[in-house]
Protein backbone atom coordinates (compact mmCIF):
# COMPACT_ATOMS: atom_id res chain seq x y z
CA UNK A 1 11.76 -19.07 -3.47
CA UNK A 2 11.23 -15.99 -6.23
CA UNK A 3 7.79 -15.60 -4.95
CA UNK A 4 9.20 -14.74 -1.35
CA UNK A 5 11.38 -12.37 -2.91
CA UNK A 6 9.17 -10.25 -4.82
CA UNK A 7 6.75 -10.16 -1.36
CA UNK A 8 10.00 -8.93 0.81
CA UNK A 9 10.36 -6.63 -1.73
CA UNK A 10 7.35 -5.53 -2.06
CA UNK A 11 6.76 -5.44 1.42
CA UNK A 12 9.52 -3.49 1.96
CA UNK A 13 9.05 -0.51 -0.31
CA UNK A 14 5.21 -0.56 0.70
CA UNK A 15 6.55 -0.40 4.75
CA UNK A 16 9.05 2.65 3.65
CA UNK A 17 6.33 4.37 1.51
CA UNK A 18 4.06 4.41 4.71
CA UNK A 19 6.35 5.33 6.81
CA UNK A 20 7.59 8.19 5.03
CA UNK A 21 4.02 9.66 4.26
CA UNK A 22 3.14 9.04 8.09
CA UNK A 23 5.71 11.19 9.04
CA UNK A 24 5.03 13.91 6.07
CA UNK A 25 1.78 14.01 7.17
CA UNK A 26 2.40 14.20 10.94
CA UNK A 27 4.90 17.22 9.94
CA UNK A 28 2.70 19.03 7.96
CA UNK A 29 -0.57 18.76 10.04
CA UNK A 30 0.41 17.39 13.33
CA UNK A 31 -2.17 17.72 16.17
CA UNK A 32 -3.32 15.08 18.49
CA UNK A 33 -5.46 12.90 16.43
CA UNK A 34 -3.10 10.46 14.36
CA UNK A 35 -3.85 12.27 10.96
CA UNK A 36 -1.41 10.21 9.63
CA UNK A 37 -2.03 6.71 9.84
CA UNK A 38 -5.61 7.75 9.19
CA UNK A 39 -5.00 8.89 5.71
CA UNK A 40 -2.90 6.39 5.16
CA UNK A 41 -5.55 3.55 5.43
CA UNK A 42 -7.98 5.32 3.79
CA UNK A 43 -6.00 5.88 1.23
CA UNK A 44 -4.32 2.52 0.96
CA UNK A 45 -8.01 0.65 1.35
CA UNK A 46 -9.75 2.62 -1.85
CA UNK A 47 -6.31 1.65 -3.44
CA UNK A 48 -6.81 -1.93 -2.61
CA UNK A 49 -10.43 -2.31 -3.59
CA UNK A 50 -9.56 -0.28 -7.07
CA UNK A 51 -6.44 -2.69 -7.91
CA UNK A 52 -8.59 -5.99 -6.78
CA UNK A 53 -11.37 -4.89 -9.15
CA UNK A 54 -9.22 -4.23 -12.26
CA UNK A 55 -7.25 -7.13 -11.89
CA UNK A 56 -10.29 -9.81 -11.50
CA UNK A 57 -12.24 -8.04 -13.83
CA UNK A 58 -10.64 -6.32 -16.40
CA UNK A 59 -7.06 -7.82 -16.38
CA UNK A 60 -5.20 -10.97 -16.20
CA UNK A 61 -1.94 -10.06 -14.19
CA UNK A 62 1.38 -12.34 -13.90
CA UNK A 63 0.61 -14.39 -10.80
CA UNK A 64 3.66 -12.99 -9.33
CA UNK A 65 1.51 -9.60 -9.29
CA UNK A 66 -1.35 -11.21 -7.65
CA UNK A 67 1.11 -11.60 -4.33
CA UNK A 68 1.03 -7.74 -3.74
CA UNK A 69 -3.10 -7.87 -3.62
């Protein structure tokens, strides 16, 4: 049961932190192209491959850590 509660949290903070750049970005650039969800998987895709490669090759995480990658 703890390891569904640290993905709804994390899940939920990840869901507000996307949202909340989207609409920063939207804001600040706006335009017709969605800018924002754009940059946002970019972004959150180089994150992804940068944590999965430090923690398979250079760390050894909690496994409750391993649930957010």
């Amino acid at each position: 049961m703890e390891r569904y509660l640290v993905v709804l949290a994390g899940a939920g903070f990840g869901g507000l932190a996307r949202y909340v750049a989207g609409v920063w970005i939207m804001q600040k650039y706006g335009g017709r192209f969605p800018l924002g969800t754009f940059v946002i998987n970019v972004t959150g895709s180089l994150f992804i491959g940068v944590l999965m490669t430090l923690l398979t090759e250079r760390f050894h995480p909690h496994p409750y850590c391993v649930c957010f990658s």
